[in-house]
C-alpha atoms as a PDB file:
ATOM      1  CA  UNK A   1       4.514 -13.560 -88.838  1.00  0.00           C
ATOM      2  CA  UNK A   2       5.255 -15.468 -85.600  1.00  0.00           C
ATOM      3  CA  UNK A   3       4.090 -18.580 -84.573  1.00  0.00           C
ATOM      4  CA  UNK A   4       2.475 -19.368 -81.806  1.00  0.00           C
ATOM      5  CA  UNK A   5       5.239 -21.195 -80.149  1.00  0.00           C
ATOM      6  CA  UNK A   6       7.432 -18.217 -80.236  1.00  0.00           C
ATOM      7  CA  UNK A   7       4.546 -15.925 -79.264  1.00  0.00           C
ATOM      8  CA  UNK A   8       4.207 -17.953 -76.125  1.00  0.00           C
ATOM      9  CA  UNK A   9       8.021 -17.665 -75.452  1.00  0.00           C
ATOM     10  CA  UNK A  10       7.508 -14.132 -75.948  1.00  0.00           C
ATOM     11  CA  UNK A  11       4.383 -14.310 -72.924  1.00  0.00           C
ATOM     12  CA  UNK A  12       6.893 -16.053 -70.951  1.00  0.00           C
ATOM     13  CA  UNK A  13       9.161 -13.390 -71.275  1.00  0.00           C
ATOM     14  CA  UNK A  14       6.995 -10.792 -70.566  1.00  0.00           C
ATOM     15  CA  UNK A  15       5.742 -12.243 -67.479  1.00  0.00           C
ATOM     16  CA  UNK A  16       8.772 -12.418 -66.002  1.00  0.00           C
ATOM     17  CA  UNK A  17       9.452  -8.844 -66.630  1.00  0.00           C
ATOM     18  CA  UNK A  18       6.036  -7.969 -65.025  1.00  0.00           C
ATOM     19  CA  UNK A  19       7.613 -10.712 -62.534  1.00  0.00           C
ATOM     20  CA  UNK A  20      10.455  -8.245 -61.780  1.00  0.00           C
ATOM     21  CA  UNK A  21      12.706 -10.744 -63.698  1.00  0.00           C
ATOM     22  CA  UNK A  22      14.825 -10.939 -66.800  1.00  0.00           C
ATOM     23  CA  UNK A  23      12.198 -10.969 -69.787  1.00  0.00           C
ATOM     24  CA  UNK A  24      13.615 -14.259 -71.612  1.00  0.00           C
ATOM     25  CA  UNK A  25      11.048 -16.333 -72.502  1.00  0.00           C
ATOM     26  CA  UNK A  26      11.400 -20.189 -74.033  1.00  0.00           C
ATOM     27  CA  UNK A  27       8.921 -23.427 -75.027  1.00  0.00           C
ATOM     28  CA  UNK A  28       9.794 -26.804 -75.706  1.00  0.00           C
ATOM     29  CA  UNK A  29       7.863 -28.617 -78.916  1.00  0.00           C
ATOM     30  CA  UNK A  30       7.374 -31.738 -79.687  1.00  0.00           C
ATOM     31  CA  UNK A  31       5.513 -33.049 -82.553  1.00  0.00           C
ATOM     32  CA  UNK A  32       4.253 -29.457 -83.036  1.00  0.00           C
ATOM     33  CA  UNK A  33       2.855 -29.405 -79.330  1.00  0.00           C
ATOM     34  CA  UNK A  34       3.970 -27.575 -76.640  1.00  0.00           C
ATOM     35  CA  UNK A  35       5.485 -29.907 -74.196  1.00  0.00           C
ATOM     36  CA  UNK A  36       6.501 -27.091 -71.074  1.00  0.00           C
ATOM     37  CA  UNK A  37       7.200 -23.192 -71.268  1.00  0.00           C
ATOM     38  CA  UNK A  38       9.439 -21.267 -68.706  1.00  0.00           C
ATOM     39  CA  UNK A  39      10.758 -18.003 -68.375  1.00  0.00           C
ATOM     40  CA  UNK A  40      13.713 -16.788 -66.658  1.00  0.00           C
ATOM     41  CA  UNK A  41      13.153 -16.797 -62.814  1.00  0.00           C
ATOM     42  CA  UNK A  42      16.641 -15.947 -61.287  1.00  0.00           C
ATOM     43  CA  UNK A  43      15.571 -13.319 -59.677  1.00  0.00           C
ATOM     44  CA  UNK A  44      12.357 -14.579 -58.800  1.00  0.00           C
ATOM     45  CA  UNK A  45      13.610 -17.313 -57.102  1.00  0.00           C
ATOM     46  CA  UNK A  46      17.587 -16.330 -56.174  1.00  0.00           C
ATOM     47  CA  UNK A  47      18.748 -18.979 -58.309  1.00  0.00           C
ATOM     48  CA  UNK A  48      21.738 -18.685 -60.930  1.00  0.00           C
ATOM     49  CA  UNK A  49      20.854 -21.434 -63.138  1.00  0.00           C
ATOM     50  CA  UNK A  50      17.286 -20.401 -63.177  1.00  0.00           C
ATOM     51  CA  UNK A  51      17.498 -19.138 -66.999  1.00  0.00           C
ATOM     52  CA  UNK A  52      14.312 -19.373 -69.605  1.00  0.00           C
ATOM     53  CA  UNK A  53      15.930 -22.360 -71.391  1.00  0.00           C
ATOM     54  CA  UNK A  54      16.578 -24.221 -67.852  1.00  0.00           C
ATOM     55  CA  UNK A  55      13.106 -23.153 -65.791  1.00  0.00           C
ATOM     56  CA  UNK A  56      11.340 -24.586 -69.246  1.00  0.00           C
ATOM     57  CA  UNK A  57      13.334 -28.055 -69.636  1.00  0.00           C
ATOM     58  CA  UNK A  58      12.670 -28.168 -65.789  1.00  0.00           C
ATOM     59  CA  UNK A  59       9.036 -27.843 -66.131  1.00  0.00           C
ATOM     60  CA  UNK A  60       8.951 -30.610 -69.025  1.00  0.00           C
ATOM     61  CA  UNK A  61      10.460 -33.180 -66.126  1.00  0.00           C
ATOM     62  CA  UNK A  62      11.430 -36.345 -67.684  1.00  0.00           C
ATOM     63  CA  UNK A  63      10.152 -36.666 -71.270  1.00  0.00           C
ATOM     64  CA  UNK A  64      12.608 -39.619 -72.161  1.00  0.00           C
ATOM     65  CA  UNK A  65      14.636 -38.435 -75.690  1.00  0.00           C
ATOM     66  CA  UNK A  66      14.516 -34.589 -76.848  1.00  0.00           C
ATOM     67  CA  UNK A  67      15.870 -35.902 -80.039  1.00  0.00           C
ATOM     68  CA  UNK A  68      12.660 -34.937 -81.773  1.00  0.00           C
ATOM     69  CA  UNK A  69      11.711 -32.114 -79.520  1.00  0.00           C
ATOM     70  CA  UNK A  70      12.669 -28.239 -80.622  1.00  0.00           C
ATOM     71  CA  UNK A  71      13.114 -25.327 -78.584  1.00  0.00           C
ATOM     72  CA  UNK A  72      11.874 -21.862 -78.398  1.00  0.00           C
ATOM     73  CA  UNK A  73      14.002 -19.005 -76.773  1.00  0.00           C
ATOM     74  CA  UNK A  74      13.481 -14.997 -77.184  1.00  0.00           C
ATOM     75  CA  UNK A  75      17.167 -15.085 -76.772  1.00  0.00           C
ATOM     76  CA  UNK A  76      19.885 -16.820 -78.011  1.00  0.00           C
ATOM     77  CA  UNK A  77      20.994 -18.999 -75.721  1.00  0.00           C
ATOM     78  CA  UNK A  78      23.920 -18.441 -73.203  1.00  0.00           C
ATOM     79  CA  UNK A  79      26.737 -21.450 -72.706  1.00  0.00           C
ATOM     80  CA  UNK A  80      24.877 -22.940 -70.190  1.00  0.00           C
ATOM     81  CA  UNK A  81      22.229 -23.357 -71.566  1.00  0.00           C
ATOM     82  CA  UNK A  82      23.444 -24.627 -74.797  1.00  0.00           C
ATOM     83  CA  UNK A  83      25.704 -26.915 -72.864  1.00  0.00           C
ATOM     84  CA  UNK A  84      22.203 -28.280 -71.750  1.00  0.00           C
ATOM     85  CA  UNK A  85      20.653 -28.396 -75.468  1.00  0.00           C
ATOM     86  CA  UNK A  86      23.644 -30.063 -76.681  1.00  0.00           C
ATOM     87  CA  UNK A  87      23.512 -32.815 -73.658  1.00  0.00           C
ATOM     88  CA  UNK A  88      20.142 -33.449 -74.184  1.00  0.00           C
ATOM     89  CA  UNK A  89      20.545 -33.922 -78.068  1.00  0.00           C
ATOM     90  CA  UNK A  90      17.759 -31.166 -78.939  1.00  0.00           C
ATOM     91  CA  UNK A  91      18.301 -30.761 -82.818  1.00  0.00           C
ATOM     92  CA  UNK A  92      16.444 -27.379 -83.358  1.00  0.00           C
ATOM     93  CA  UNK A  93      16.702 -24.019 -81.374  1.00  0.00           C
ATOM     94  CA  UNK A  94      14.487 -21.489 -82.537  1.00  0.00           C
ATOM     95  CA  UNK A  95      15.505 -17.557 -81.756  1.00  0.00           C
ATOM     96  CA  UNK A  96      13.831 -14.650 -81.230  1.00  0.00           C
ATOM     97  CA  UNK A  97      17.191 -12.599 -81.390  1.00  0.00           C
ATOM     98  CA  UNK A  98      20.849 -12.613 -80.961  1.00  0.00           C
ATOM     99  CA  UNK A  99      21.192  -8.969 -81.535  1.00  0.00           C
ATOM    100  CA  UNK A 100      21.427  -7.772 -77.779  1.00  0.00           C
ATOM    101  CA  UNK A 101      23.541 -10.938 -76.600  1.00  0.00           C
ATOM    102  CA  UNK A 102      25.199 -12.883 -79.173  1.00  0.00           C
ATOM    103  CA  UNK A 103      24.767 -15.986 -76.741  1.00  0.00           C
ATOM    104  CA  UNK A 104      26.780 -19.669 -77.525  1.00  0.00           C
ATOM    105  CA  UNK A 105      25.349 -19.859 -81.157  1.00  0.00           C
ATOM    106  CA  UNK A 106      28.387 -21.241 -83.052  1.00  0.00           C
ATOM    107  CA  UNK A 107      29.117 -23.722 -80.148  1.00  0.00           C
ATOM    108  CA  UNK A 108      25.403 -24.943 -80.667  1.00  0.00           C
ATOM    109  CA  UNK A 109      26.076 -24.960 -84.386  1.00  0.00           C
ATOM    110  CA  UNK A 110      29.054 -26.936 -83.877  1.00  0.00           C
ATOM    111  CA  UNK A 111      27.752 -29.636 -81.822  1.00  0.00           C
ATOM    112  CA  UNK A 112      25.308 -30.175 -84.660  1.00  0.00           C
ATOM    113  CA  UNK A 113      22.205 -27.973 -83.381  1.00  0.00           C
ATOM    114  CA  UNK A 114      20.211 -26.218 -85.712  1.00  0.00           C
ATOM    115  CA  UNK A 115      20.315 -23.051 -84.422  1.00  0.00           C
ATOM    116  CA  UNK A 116      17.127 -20.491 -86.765  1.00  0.00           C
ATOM    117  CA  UNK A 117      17.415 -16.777 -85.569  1.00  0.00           C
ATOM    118  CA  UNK A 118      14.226 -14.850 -86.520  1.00  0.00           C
ATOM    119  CA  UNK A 119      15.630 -11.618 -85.433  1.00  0.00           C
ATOM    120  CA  UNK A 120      12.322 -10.878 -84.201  1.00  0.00           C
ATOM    121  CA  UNK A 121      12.247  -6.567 -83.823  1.00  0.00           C
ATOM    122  CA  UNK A 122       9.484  -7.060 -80.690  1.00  0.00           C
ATOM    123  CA  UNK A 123      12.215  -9.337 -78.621  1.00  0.00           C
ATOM    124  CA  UNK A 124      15.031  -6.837 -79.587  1.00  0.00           C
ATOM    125  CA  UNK A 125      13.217  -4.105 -78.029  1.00  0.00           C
ATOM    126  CA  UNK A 126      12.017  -5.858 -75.204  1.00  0.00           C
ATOM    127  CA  UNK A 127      15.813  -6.657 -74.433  1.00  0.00           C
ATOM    128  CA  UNK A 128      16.877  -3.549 -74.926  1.00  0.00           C
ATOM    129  CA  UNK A 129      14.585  -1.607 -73.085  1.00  0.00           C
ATOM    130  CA  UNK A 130      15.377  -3.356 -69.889  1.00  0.00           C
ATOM    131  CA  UNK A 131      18.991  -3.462 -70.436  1.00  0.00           C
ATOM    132  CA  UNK A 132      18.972  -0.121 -70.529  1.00  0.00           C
ATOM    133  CA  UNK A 133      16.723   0.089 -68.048  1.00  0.00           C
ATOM    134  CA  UNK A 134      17.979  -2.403 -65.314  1.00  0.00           C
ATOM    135  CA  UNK A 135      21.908  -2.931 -66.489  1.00  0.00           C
ATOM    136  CA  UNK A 136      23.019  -4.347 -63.386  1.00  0.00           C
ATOM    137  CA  UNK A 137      20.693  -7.099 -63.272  1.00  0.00           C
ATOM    138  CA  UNK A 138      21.332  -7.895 -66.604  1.00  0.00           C
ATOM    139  CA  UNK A 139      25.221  -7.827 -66.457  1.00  0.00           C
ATOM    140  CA  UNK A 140      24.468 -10.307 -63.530  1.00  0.00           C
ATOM    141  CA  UNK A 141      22.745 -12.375 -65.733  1.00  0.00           C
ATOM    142  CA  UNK A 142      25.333 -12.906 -68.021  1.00  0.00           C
ATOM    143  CA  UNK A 143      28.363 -12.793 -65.979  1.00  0.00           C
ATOM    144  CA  UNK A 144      29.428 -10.187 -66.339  1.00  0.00           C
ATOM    145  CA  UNK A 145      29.028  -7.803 -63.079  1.00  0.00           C
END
């Protein structure tokens, strides 16, 4: 069963497919509320550092600590934005899947995250569906182009 914090990551990420974007989807919790959701908008809004992880800690502003905060992602997070997790001190990411992008999990691991993958068949599919169906602008994505 999921949870309604991932299902709203997953909402995220499906409207930034419908968007024309990259259908990653994330939510930041705190005290088992959401505090801001966000969804990839790169393409949305021609900006590189836009990603689902980034768009939602933008859209919580300044909460003071994320040391008892926990975040949501139907992906596993790239370096960038576990770079970000890490600097902010967040001590739980929650996954939908690593399966189509294997993401920076053992550097979040290693900087003492909590990383929980839930390997979640509905975010698989979504992922792979548009990779397949839009390669380039996922290669972009990820850097690799």
């Amino acid at each position: 069963m999921i949870d309604e914090f991932m299902a709203e990551a997953i909402r995220q990420a499906r409207k930034s497919l419908k968007e024309g974007g990259i259908p990653i989807g994330s939510v930041l919790v705190r005290d088992n509320e959401i505090v801001a959701v966000g969804h990839n908008k790169r393409v949305q809004e021609k900006n590189p550092i836009l990603h689902g992880e980034m768009d939602c800690l933008n859209n919580a502003g300044r909460i003071g600590s994320y040391k008892n905060t926990v975040i949501y992602s139907t992906l596993m997070p790239c370096y960038m934005c576990a770079g970000t997790i890490v600097q902010f001190n967040i001590p739980k990411v929650i996954v939908g899947e690593n399966k189509t992008f294997d993401g920076a999990w053992k550097f979040m691991e290693e900087h003492g995250v909590e990383v929980v993958n839930l390997n979640l068949p509905d975010c698989v599919e979504m992922m792979e569906n548009f990779i397949k169906d839009s390669p380039e602008l996922w290669f972009e994505d990820i850097g690799e182009l």
